[in-house]
C-alpha atoms as a PDB file:
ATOM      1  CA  UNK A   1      19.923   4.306  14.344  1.00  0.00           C
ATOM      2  CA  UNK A   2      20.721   0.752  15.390  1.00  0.00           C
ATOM      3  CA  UNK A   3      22.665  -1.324  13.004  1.00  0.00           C
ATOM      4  CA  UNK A   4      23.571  -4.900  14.372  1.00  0.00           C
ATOM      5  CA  UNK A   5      26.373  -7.492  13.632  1.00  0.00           C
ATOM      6  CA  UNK A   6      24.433  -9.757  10.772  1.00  0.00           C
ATOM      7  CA  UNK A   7      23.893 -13.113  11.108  1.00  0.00           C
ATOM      8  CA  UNK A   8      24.138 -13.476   7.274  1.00  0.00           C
ATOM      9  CA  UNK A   9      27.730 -12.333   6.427  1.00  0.00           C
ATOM     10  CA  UNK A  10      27.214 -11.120   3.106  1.00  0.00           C
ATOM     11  CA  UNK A  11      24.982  -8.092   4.537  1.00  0.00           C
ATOM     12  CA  UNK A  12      27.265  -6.765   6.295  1.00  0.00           C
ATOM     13  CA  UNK A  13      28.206  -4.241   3.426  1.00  0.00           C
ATOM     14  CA  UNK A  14      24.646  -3.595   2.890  1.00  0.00           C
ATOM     15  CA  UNK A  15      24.242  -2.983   6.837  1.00  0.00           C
ATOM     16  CA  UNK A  16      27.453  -0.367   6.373  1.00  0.00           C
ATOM     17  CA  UNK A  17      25.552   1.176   3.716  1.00  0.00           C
ATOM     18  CA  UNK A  18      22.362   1.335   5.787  1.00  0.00           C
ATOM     19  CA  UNK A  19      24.153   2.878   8.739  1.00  0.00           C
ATOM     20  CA  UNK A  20      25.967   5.639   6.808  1.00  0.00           C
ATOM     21  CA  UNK A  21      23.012   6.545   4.439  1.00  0.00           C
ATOM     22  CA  UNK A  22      20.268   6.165   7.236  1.00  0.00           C
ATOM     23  CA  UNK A  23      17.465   7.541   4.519  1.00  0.00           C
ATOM     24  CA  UNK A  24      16.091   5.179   1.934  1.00  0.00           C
ATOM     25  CA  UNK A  25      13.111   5.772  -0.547  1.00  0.00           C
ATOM     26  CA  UNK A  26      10.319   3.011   0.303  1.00  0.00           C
ATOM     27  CA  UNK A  27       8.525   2.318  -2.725  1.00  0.00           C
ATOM     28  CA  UNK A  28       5.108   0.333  -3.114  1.00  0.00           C
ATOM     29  CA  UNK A  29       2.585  -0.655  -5.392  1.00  0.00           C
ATOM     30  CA  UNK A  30      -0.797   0.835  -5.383  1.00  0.00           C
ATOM     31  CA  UNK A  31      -4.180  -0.463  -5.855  1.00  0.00           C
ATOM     32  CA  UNK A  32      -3.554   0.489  -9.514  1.00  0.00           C
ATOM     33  CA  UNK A  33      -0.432  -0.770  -9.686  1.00  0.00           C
ATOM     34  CA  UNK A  34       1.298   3.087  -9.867  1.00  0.00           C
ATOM     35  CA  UNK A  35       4.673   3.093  -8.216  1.00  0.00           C
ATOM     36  CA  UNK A  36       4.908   5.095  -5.693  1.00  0.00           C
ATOM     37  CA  UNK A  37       8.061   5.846  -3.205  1.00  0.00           C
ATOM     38  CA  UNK A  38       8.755   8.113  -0.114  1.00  0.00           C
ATOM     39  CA  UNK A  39      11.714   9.069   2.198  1.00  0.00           C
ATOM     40  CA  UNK A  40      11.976   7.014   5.060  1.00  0.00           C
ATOM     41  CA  UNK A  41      14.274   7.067   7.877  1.00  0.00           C
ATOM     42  CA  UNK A  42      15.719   3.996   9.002  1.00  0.00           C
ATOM     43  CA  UNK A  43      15.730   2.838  12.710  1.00  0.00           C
ATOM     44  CA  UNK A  44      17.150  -0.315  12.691  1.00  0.00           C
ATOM     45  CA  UNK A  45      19.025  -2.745  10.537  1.00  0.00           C
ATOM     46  CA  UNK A  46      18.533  -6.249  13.035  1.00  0.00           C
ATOM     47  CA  UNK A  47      20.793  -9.053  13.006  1.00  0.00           C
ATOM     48  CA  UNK A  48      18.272 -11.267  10.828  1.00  0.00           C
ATOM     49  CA  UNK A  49      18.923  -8.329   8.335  1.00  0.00           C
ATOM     50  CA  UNK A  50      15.307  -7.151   8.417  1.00  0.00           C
ATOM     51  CA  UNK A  51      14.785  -2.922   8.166  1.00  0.00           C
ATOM     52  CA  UNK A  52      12.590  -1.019  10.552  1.00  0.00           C
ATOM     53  CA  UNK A  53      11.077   2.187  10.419  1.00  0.00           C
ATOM     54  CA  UNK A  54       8.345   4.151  11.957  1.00  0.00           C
ATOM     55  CA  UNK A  55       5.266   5.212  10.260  1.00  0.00           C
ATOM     56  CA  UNK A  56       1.805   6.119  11.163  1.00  0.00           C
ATOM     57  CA  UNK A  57      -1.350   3.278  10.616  1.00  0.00           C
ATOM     58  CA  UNK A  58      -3.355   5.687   8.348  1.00  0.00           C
ATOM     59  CA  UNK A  59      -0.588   6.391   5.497  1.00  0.00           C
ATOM     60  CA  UNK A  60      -1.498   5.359   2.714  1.00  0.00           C
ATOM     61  CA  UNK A  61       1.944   3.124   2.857  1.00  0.00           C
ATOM     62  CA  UNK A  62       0.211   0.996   5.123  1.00  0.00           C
ATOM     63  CA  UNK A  63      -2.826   0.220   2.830  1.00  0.00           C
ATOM     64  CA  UNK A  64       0.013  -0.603  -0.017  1.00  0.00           C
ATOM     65  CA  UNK A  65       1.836  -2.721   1.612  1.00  0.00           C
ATOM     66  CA  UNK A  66      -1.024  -4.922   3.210  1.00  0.00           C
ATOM     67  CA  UNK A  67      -2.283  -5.009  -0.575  1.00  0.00           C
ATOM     68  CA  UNK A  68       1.084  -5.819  -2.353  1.00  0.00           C
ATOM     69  CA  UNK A  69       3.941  -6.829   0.379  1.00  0.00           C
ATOM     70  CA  UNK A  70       7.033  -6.649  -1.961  1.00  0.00           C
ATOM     71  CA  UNK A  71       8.734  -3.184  -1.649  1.00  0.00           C
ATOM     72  CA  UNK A  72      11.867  -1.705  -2.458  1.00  0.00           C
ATOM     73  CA  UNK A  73      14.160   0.476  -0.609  1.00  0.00           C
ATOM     74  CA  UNK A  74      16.750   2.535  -2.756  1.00  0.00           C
ATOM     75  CA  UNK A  75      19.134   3.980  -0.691  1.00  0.00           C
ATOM     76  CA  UNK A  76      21.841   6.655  -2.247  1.00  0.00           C
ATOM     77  CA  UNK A  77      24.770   8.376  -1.297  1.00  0.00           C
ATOM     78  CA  UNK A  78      25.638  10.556  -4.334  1.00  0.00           C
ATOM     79  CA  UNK A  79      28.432  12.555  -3.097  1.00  0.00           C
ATOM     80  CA  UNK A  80      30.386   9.300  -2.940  1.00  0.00           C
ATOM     81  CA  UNK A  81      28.588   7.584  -5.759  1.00  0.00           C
ATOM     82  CA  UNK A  82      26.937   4.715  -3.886  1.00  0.00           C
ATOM     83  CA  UNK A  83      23.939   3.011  -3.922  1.00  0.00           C
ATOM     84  CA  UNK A  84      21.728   0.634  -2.403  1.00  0.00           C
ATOM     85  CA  UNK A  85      18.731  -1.102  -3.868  1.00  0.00           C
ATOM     86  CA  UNK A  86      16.730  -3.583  -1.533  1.00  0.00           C
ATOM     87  CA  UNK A  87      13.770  -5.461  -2.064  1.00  0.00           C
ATOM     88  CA  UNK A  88      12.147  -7.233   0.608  1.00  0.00           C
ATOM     89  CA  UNK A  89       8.364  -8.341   1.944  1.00  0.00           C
ATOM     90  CA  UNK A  90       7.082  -5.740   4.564  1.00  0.00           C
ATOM     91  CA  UNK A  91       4.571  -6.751   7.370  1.00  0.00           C
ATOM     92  CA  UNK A  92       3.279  -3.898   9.786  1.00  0.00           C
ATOM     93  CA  UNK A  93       4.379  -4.857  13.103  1.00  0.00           C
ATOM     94  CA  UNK A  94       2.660  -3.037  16.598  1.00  0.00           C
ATOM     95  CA  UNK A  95       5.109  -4.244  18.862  1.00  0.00           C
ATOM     96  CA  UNK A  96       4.879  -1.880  21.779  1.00  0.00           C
ATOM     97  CA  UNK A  97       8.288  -3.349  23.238  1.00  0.00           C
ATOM     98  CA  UNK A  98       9.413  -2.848  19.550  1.00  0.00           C
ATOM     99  CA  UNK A  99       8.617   0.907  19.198  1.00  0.00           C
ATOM    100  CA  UNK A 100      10.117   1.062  22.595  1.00  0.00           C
ATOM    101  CA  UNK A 101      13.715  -0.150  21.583  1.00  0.00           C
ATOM    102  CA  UNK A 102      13.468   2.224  18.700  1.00  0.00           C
ATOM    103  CA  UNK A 103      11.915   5.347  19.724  1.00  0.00           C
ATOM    104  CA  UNK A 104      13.794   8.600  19.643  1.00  0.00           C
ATOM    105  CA  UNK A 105      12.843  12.241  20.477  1.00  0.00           C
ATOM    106  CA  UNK A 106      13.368  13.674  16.875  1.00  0.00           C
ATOM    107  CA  UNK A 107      10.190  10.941  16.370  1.00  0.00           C
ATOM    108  CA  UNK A 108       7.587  12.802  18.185  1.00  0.00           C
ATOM    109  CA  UNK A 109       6.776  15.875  15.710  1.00  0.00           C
ATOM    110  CA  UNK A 110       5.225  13.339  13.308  1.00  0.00           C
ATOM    111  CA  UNK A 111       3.773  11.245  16.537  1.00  0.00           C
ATOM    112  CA  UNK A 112       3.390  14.154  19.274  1.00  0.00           C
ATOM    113  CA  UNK A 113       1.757  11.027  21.771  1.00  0.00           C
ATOM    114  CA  UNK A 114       5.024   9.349  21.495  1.00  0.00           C
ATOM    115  CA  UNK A 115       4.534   5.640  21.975  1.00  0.00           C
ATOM    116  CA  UNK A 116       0.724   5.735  23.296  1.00  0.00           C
ATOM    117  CA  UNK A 117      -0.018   7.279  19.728  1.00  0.00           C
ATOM    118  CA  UNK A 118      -2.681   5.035  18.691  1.00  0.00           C
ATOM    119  CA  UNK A 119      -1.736   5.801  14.927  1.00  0.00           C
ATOM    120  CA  UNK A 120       2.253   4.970  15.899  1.00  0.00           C
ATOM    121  CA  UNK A 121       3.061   1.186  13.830  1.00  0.00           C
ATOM    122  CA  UNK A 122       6.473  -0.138  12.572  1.00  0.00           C
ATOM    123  CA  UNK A 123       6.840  -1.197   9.179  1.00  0.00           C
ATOM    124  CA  UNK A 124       9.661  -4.377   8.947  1.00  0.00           C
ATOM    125  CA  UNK A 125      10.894  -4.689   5.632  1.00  0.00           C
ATOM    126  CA  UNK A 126      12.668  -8.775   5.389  1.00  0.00           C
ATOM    127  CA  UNK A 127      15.331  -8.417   2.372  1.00  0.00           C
ATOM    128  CA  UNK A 128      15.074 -10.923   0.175  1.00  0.00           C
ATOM    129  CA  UNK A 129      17.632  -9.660  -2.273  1.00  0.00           C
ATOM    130  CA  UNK A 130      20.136  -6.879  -2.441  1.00  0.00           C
ATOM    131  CA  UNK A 131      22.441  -4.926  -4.495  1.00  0.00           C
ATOM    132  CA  UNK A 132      24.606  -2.733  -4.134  1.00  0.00           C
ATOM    133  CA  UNK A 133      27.546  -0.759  -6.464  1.00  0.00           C
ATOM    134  CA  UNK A 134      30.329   1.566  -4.788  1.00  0.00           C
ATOM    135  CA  UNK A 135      32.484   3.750  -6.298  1.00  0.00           C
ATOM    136  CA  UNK A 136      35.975   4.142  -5.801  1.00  0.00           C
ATOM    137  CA  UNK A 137      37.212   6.842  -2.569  1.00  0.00           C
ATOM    138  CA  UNK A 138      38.446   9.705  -4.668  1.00  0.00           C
ATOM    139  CA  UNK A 139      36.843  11.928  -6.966  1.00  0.00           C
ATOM    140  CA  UNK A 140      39.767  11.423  -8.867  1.00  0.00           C
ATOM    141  CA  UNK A 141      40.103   8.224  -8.755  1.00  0.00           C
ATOM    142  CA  UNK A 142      36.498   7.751  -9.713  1.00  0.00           C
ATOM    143  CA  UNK A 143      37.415  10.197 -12.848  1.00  0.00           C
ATOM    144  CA  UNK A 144      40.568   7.919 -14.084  1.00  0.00           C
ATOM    145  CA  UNK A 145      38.144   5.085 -13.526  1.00  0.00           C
ATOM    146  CA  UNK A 146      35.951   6.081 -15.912  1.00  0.00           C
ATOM    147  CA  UNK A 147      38.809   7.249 -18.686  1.00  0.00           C
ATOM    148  CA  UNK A 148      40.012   3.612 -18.385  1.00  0.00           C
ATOM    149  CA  UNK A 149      36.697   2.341 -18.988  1.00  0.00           C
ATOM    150  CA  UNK A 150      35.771   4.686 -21.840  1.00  0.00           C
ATOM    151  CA  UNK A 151      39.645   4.025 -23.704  1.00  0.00           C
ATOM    152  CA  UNK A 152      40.020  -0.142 -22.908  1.00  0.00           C
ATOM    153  CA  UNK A 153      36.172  -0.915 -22.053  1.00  0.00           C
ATOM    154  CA  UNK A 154      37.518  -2.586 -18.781  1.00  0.00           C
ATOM    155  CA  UNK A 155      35.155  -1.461 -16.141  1.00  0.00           C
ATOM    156  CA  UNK A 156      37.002  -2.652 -12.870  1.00  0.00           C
ATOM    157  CA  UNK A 157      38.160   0.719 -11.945  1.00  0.00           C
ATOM    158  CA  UNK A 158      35.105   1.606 -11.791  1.00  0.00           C
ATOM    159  CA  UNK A 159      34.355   0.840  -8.285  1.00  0.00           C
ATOM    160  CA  UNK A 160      32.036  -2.400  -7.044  1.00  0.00           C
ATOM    161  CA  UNK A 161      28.941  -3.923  -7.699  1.00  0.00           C
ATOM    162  CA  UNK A 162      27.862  -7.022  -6.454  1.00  0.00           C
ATOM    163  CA  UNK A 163      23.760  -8.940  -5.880  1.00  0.00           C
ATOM    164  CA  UNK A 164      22.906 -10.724  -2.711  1.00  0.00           C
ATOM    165  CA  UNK A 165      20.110 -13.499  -2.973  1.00  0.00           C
ATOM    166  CA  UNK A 166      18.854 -14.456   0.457  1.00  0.00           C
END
């Protein structure tokens, strides 16, 4: 996975998050308006701050997204106790230059044509907010976080949590 220097300095935590996590849920919106989410795998975090990921033109991700282009990407890493919630526009994008720059060979069980797969597309998720909360290092310091909280009600120990607005 490719995760570039952002141009927007207050992604650059969320880009850290991205390249340690690497797996995000993509959720959409169907036709009925059902939520509906799915593991994706993450190929590049650009400088702009915009996601990519490989998918194929007949999922029915594709049809979602061209119906309702707000998504979300959740993005967890629960053995540290972070978390990542994005939500973004996404555009499907056949960039054969694109795909180039991102393919890799763990890509071509799901696309066994590689690149001249005529159902091979890129999704581009644009972030238009973020959020993100971290918890402290330790598991014990995590656990004396939480015994401060639940004595004095003073969350800071806790860990962090801060919301981007692009």
């Amino acid at each position: 996975m490719d995760v570039q220097e952002q141009a927007f300095g207050e992604l650059k935590q969320v880009a850290d998050l991205v390249d340690e996590i690497k797996f995000a849920m993509l959720t959409t919106e169907e036709p009925d308006g059902t939520l509906r989410s799915r593991p994706m795998a993450t190929m590049q975090m650009d400088a702009a701050g915009c996601l990519w990921f490989f998918t194929a033109f007949s999922s029915p991700k594709v049809e979602e997204t061209e119906q309702h282009h707000q998504v979300n990407l959740s993005y967890a890493r629960t053995d540290k106790q972070d978390y990542l919630s994005i939500s973004g526009t996404c555009e499907v994008v056949r960039d054969k230059d694109k795909m180039r720059a991102l393919w890799s060979p763990w890509i071509k069980p799901w696309f066994p044509q590689g690149l001249d797969d005529p159902d091979l597309v890129l999704l581009k998720v644009t972030v238009t907010e973020a959020e993100y909360w971290l918890a402290p290092g330790s598991a014990a310091v995590r656990l004396y976080g939480l015994a401060k909280g639940m004595l004095t009600g003073n969350t800071d120990a806790l860990g962090e949590h801060r919301k981007i607005v692009m």
